[in-house]
C-alpha atoms as a PDB file:
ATOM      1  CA  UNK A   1      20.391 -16.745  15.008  1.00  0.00           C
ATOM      2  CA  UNK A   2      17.808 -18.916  16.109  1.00  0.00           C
ATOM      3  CA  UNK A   3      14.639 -19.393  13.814  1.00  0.00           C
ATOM      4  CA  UNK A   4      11.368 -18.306  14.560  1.00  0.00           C
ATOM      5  CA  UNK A   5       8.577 -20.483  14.420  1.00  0.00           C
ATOM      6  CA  UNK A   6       5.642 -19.344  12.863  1.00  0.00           C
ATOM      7  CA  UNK A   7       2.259 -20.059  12.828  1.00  0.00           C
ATOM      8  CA  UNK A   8       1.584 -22.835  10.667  1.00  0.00           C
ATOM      9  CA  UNK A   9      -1.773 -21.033   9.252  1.00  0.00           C
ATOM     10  CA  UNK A  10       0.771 -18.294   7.832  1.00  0.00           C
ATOM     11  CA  UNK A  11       3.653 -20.398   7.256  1.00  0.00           C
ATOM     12  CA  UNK A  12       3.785 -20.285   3.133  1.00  0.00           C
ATOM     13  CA  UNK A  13       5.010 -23.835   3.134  1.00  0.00           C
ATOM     14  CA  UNK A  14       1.818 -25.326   3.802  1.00  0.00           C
ATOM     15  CA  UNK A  15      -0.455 -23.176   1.596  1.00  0.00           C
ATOM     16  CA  UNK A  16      -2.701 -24.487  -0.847  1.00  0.00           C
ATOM     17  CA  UNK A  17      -2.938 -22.663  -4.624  1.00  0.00           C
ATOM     18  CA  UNK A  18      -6.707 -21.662  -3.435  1.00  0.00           C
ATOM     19  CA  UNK A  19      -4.856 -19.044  -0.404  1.00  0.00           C
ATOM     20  CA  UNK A  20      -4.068 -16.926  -3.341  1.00  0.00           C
ATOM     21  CA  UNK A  21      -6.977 -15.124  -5.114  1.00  0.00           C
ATOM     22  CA  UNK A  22      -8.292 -12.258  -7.221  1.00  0.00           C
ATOM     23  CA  UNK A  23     -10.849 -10.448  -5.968  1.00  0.00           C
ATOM     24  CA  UNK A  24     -12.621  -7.306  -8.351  1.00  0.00           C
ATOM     25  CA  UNK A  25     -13.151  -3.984  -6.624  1.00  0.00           C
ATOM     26  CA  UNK A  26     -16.414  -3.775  -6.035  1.00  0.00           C
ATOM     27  CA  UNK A  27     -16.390   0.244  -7.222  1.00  0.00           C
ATOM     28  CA  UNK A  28     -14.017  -0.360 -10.448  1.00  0.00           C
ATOM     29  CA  UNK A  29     -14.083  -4.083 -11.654  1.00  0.00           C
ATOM     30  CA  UNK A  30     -10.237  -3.713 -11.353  1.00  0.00           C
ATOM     31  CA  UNK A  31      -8.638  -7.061 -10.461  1.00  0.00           C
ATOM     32  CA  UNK A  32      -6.712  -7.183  -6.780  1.00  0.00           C
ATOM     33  CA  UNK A  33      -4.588  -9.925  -5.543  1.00  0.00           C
ATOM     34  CA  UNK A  34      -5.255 -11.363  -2.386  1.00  0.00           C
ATOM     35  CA  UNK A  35      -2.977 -13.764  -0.383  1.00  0.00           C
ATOM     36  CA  UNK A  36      -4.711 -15.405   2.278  1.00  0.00           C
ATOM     37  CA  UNK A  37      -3.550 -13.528   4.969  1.00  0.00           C
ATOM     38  CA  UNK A  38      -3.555  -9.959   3.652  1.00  0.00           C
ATOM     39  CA  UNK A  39      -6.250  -8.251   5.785  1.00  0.00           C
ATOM     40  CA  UNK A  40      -6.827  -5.727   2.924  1.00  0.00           C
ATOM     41  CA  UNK A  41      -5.715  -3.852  -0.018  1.00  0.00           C
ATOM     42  CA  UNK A  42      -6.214  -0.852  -1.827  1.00  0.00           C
ATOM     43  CA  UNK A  43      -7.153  -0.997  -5.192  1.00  0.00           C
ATOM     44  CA  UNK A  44      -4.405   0.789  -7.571  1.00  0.00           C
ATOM     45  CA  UNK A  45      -7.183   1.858 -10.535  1.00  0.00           C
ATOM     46  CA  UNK A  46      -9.607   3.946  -7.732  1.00  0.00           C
ATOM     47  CA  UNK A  47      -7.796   3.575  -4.418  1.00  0.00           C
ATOM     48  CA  UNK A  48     -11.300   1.793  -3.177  1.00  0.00           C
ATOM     49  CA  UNK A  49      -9.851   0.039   0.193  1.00  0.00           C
ATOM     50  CA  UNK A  50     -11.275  -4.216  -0.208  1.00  0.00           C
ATOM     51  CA  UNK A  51     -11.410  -6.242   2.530  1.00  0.00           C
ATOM     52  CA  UNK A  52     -10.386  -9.645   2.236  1.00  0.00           C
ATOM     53  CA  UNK A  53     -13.397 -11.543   1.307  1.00  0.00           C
ATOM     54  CA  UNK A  54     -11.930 -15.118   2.866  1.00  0.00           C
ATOM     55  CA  UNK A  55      -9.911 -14.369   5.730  1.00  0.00           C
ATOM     56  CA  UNK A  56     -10.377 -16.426   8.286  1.00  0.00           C
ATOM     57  CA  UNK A  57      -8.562 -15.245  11.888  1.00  0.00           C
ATOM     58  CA  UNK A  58     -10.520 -17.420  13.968  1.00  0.00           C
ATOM     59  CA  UNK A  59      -7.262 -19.131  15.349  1.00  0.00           C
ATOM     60  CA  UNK A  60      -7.239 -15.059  17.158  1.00  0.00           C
ATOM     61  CA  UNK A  61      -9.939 -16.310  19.707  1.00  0.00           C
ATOM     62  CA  UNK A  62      -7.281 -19.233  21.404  1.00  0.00           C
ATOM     63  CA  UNK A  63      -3.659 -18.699  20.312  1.00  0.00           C
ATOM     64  CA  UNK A  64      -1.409 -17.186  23.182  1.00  0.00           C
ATOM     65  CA  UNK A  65       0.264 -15.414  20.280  1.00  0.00           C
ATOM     66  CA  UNK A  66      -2.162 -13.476  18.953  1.00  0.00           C
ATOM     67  CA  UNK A  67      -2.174 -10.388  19.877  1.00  0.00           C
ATOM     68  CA  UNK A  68       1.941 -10.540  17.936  1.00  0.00           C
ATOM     69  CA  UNK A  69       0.573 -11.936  14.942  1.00  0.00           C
ATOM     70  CA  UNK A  70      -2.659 -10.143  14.334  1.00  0.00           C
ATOM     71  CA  UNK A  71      -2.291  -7.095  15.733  1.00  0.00           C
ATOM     72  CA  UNK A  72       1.056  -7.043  13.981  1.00  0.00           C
ATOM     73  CA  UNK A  73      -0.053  -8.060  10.514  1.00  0.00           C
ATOM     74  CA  UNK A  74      -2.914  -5.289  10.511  1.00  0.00           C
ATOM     75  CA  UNK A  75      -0.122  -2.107  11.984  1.00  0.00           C
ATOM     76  CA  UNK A  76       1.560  -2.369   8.972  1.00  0.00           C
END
């Protein structure tokens, strides 16, 4: 099987430690874990849904594969 590139903006590899974060629910104070590139969570103390404070999908406006990797990330 051939591999897939992926988007270097995604691709773990070339993360920094700052693309992982804790962010407290605004309605609880519970701590949530964000990576990066999660889009949301819901918080598991009041099932609040957070949005990620620092995602950044700018690359959206110009990459040809965008509408696989966005649109894909936020279906599931």
């Amino acid at each position: 099987m051939a591999n897939k590139l992926r988007c270097p903006g995604q691709d773990q590899r070339f993360w920094k430690p700052e693309d992982i974060f804790d962010v407290r629910c605004p309605n609880c104070g519970n701590e949530i874990e964000f990576w990066k590139d999660d889009p949301f969570h819901t918080c598991t103390k009041c099932n609040t849904i957070i949005r990620n404070p620092k995602i950044d999908i700018g690359c959206a406006e110009w990459c040809k594969h965008a509408d696989e990797c966005i649109v894909g990330e936020l279906m599931k």
